[in-house]
C-alpha atoms as a PDB file:
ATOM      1  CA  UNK A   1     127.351  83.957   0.738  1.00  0.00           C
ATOM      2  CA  UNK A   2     123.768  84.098  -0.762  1.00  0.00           C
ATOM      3  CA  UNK A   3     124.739  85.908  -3.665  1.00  0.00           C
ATOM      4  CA  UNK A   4     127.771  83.663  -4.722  1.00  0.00           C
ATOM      5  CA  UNK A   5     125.670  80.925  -4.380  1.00  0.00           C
ATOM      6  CA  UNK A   6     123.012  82.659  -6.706  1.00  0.00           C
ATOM      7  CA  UNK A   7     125.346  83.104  -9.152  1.00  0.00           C
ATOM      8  CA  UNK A   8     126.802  79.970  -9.183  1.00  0.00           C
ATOM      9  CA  UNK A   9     122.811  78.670  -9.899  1.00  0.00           C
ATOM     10  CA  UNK A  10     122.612  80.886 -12.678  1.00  0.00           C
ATOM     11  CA  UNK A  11     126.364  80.110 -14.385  1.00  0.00           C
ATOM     12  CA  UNK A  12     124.569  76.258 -14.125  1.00  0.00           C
ATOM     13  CA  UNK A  13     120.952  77.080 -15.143  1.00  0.00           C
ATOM     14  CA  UNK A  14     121.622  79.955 -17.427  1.00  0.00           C
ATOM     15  CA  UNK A  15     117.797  80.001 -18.713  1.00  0.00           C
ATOM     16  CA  UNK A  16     116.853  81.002 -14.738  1.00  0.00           C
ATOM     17  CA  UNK A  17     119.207  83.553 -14.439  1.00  0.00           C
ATOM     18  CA  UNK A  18     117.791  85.416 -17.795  1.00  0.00           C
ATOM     19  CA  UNK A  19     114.467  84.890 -16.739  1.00  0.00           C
ATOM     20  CA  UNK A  20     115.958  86.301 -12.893  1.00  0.00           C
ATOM     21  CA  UNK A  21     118.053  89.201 -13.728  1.00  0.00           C
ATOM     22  CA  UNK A  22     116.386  90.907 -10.477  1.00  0.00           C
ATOM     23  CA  UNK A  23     117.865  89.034  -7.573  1.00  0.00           C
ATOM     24  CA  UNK A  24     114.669  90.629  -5.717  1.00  0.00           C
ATOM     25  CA  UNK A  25     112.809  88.818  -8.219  1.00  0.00           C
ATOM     26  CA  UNK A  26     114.239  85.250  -8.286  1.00  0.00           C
ATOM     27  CA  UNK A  27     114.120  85.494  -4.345  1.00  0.00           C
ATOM     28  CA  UNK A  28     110.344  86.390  -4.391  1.00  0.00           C
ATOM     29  CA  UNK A  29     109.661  83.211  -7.281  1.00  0.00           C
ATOM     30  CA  UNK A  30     111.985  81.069  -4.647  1.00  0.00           C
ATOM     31  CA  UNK A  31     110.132  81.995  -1.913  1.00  0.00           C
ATOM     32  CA  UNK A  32     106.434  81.434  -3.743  1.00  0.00           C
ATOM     33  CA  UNK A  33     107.303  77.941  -5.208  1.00  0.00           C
ATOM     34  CA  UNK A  34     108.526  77.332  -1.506  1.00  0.00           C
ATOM     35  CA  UNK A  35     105.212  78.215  -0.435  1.00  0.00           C
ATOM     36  CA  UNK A  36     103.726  76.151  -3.254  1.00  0.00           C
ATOM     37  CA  UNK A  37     105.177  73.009  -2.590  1.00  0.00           C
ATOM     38  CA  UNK A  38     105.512  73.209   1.563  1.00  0.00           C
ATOM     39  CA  UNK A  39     101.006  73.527   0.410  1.00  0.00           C
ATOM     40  CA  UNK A  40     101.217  70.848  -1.187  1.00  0.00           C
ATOM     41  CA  UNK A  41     102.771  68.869   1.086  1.00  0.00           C
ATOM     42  CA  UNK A  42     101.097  69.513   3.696  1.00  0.00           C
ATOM     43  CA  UNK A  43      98.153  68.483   2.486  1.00  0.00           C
ATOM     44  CA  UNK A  44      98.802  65.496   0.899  1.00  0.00           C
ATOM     45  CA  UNK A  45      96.567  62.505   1.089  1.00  0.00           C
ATOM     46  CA  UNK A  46      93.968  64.909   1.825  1.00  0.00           C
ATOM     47  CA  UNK A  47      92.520  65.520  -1.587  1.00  0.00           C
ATOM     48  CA  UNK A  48      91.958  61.532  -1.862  1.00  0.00           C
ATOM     49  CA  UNK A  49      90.251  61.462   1.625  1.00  0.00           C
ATOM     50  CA  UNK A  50      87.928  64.031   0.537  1.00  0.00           C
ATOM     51  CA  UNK A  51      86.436  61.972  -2.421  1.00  0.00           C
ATOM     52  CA  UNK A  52      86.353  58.802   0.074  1.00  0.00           C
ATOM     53  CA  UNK A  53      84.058  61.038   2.016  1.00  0.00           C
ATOM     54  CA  UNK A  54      82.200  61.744  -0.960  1.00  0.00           C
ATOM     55  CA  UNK A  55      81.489  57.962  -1.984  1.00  0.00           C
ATOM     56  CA  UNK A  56      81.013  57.528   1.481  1.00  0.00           C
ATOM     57  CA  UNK A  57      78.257  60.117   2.223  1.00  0.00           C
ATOM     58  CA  UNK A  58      76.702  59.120  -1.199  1.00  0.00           C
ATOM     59  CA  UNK A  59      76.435  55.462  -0.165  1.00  0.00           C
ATOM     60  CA  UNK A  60      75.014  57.126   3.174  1.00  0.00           C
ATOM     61  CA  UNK A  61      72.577  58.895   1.462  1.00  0.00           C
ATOM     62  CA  UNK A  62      71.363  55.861  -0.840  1.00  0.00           C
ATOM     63  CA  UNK A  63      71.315  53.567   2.483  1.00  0.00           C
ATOM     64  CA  UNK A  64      73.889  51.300   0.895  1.00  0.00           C
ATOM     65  CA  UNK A  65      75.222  49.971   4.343  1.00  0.00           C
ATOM     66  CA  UNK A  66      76.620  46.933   3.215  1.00  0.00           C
ATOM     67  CA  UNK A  67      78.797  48.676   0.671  1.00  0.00           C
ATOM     68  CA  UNK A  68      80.203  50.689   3.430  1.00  0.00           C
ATOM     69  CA  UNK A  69      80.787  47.715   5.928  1.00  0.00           C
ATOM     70  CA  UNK A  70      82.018  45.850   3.157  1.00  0.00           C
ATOM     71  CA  UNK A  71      84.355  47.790   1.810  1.00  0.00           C
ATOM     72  CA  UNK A  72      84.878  51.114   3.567  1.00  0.00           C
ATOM     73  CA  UNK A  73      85.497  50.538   6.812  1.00  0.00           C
ATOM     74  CA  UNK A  74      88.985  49.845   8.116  1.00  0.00           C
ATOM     75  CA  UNK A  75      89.213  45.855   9.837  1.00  0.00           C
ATOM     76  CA  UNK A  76      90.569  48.145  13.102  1.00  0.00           C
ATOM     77  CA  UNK A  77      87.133  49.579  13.138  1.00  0.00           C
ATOM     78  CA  UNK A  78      85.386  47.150  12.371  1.00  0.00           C
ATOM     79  CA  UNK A  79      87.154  44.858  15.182  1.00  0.00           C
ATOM     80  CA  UNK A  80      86.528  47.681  17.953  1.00  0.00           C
ATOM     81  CA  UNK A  81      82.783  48.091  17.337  1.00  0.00           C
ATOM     82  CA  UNK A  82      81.569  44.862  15.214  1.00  0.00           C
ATOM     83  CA  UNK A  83      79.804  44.847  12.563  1.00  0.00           C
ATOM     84  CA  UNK A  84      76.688  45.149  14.192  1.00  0.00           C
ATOM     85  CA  UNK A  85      76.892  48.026  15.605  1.00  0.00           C
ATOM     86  CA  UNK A  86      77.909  49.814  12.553  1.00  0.00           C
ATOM     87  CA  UNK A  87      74.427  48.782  11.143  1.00  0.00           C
ATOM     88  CA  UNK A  88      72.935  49.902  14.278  1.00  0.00           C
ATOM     89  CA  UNK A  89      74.424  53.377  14.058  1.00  0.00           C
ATOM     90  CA  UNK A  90      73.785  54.087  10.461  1.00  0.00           C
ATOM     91  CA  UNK A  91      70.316  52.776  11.135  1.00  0.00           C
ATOM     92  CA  UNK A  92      69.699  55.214  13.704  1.00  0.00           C
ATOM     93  CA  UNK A  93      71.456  58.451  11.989  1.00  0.00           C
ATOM     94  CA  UNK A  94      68.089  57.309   9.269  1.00  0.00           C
ATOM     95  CA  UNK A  95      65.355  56.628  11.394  1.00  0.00           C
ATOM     96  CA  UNK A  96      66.043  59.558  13.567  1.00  0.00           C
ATOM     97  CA  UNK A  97      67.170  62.548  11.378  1.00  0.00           C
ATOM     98  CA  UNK A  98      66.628  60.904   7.649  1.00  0.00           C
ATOM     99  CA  UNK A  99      68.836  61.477   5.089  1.00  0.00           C
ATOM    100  CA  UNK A 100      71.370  64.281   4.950  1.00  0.00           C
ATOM    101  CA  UNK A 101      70.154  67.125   2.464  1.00  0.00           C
ATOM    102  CA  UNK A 102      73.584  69.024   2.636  1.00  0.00           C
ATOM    103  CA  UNK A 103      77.012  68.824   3.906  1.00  0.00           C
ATOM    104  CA  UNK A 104      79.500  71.405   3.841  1.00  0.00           C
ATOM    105  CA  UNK A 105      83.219  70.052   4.814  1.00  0.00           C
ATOM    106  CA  UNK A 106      85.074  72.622   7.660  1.00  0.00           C
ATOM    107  CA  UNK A 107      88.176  73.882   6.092  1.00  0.00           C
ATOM    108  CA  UNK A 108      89.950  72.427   8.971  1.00  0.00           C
ATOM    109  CA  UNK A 109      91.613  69.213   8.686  1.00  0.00           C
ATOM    110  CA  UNK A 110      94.030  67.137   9.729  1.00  0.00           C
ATOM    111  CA  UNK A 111      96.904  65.121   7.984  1.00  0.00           C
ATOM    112  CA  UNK A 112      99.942  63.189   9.327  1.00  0.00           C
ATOM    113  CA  UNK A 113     101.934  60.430   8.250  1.00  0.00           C
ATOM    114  CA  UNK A 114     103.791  58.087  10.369  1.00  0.00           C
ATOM    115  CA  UNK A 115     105.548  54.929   9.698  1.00  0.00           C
ATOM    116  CA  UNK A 116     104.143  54.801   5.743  1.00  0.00           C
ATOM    117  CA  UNK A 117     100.506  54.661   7.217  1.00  0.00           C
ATOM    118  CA  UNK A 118      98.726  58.322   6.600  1.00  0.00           C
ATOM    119  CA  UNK A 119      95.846  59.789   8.977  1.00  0.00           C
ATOM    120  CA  UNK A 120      93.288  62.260   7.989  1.00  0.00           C
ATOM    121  CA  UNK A 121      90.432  64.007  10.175  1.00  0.00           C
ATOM    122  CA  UNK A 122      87.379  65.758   8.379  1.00  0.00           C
ATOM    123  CA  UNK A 123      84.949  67.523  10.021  1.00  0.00           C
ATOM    124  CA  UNK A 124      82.038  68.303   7.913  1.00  0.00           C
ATOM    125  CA  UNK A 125      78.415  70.243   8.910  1.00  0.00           C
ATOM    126  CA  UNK A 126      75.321  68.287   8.127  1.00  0.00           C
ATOM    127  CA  UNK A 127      72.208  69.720   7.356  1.00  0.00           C
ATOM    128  CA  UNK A 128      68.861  67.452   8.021  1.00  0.00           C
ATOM    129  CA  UNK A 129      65.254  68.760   7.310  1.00  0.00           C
ATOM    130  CA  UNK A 130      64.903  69.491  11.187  1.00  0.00           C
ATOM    131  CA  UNK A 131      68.527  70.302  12.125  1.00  0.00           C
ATOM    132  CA  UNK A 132      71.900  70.689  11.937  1.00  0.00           C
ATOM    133  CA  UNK A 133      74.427  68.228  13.010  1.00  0.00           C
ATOM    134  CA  UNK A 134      78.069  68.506  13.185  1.00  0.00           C
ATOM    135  CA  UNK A 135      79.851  65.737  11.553  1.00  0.00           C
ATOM    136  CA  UNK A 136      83.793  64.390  12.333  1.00  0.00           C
ATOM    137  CA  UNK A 137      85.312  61.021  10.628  1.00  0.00           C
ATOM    138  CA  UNK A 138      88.296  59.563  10.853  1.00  0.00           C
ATOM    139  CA  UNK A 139      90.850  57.886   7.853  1.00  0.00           C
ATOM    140  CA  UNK A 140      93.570  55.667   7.591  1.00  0.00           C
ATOM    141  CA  UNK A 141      95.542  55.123   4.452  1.00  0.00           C
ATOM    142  CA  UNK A 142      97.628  51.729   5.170  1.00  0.00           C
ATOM    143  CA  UNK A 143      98.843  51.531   1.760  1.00  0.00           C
ATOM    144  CA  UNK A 144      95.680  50.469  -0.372  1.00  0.00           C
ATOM    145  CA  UNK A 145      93.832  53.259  -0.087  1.00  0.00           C
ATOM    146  CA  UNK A 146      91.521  55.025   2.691  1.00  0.00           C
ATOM    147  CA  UNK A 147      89.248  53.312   5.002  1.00  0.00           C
ATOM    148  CA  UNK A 148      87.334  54.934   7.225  1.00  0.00           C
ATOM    149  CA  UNK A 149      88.368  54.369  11.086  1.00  0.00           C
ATOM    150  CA  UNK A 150      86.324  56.230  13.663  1.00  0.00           C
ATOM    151  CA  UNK A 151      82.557  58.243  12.683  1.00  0.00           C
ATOM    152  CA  UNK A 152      80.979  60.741  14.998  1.00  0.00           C
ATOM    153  CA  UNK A 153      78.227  62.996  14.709  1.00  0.00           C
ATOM    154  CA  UNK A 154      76.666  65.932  17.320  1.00  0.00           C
ATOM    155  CA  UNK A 155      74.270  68.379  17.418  1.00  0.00           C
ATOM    156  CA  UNK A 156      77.200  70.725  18.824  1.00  0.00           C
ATOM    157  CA  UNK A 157      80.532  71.489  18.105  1.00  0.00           C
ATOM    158  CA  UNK A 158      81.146  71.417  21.875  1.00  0.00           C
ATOM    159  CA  UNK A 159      79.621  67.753  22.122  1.00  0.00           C
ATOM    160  CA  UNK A 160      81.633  66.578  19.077  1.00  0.00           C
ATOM    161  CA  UNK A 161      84.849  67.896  21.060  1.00  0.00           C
ATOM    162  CA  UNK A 162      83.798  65.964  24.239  1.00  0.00           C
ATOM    163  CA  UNK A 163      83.118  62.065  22.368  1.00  0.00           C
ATOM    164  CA  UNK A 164      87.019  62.709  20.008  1.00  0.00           C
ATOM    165  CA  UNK A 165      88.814  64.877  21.919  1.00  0.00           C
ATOM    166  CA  UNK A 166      87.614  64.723  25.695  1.00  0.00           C
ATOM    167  CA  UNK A 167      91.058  66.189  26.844  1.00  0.00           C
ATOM    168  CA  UNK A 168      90.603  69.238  24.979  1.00  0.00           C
ATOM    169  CA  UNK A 169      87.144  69.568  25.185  1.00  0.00           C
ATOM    170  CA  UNK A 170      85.242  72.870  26.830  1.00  0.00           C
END
């Protein structure tokens, strides 16, 4: 069943089936641009979060709060907390541990999309003068672009778990 339907591909696309002559072959190119494009897919939307993050944590880093009230946070967040108290917070992330002199983003993430409106989490390690923080923030994608809907930041994995994810945590 398989092959017949191989070899009707290649009587329409004759160019694939010279390039294919292996059937081994064209299976093993199917099954990589499968691969390919199921990657790609998966992380869609992801790529564009990651260089929010990076205008975000440069407008951290220059203390350009207003920017990021102004025009980075998502009205969801900024209805649950107020504006206030995302001053407050970036306030105190720079009076306590300064400005970040590294981050390095986790390679775990995650994406979903539901109803047209995608959701990313990034989790990213921050490294002050006096100590390492752990880092997670939270996207939204409505349509126009990402916004940034929930921020946290620990001094332990473990305590980063408890304040997003205090069903799972350890």
């Amino acid at each position: 069943m398989i092959l017949l339907r191989l070899q009707n591909f290649a009587k329409l696309a004759p160019i694939s089936y010279l390039r294919f002559q292996n059937q081994d072959t064209m299976r093993k190119s199917i099954f990589i641009f499968s691969l390919i494009l199921l990657t790609g897919l998966t992380s869609c939307g992801v790529g564009a979060a990651e260089d929010f993050m990076d205008e975000f944590h440069k407008k951290m880093d220059a203390k350009e709060y207003d920017y990021i009230v102004e025009n980075m946070l998502d009205p969801d967040a900024i209805a649950a907390m107020g504006t206030a108290q995302w001053y407050e917070m970036f306030q105190y992330i720079e009076s306590t541990w300064g400005v970040a002199e590294s981050r390095e983003e986790a390679f775990d993430f995650e994406s979903n999309t539901k109803n047209g409106i995608t959701y990313v989490e990034l989790n990213y390690t921050v490294h002050f003068k006096s100590l390492t923080m752990y880092e997670r923030v939270f996207l939204v994608d409505r349509g126009s672009g990402f916004k940034l809907s929930g921020y946290f930041i620990n001094e332990s994995q473990e305590g980063l778990n408890a304040q997003t994810n205090p069903d799972k945590a350890v």
